[in-house]
Protein backbone atom coordinates (compact mmCIF):
# COMPACT_ATOMS: atom_id res chain seq x y z
CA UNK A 1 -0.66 -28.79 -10.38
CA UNK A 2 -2.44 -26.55 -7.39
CA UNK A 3 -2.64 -23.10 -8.24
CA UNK A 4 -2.39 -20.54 -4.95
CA UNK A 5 -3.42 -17.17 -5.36
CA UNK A 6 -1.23 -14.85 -3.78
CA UNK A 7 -2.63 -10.96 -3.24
CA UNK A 8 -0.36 -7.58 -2.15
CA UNK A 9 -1.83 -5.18 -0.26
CA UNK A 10 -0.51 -1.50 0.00
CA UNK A 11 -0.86 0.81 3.48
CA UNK A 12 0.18 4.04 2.20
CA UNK A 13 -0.06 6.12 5.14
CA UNK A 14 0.30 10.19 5.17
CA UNK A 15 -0.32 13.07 7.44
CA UNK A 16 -2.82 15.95 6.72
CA UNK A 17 -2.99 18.65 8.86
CA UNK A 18 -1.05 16.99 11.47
CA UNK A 19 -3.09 13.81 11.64
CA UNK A 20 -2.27 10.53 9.92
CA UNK A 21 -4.31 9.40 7.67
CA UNK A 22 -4.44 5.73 5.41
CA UNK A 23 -5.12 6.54 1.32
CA UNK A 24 -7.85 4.37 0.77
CA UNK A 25 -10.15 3.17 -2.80
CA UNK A 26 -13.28 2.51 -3.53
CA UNK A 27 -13.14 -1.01 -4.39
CA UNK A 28 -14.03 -2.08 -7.98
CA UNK A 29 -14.98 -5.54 -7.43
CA UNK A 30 -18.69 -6.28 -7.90
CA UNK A 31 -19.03 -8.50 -4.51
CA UNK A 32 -17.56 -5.10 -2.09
CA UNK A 33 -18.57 -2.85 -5.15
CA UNK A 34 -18.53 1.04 -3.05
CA UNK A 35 -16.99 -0.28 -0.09
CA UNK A 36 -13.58 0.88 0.82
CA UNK A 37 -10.35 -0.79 0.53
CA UNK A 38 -6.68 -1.10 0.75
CA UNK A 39 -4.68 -0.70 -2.49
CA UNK A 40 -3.81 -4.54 -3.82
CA UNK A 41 -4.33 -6.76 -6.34
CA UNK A 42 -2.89 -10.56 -7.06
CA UNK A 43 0.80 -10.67 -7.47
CA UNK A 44 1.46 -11.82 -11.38
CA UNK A 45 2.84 -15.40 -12.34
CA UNK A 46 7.08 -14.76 -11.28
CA UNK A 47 6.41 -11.06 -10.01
CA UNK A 48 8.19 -11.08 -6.95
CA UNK A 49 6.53 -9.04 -3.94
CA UNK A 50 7.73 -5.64 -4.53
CA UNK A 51 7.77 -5.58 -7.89
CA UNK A 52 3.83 -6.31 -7.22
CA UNK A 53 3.51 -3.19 -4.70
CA UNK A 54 4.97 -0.96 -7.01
CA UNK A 55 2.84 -2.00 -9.89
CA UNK A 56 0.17 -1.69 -8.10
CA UNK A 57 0.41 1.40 -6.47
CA UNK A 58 1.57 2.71 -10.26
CA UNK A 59 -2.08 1.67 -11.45
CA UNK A 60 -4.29 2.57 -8.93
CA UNK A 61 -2.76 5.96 -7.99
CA UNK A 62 -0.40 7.32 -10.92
CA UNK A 63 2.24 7.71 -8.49
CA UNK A 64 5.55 5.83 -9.73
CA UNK A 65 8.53 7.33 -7.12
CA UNK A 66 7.27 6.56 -3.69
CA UNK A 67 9.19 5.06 -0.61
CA UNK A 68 8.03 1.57 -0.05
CA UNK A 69 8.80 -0.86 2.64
CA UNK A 70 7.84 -3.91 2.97
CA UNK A 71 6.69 -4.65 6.73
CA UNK A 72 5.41 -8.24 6.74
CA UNK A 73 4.99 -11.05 4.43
């Protein structure tokens, strides 16, 4: 059986002080370890895609009633 890993990213975008901004992480994988980064993660075996975006934005920010929208797949 091939396996394919499939990863969601999040683009949460804002606007402070009248400028838009991107919410961004400090990545906590050892390779990028203190480099920035999107919000994402791998989606989970039969999680479909947004399902995956709002679990991960749940665990990386706390946040758990945001508009989503998914732009491109």
């Amino acid at each position: 059986i091939n396996r394919i890993a499939l990863s969601v990213d999040c683009v949460i975008f804002g606007f402070d002080e009248n400028k838009l901004k991107v919410l961004l992480i400090r990545s906590d994988l050892k390779k990028f370890q203190s480099r920035w980064s999107l919000l994402g993660d791998l989606l989970n075996p039969n999680e479909d895609l947004d399902d995956a975006a709002y679990r991960i934005l749940q665990q990386r920010t706390g946040l758990d009633d945001v508009f989503l929208e998914q732009v491109h797949t």
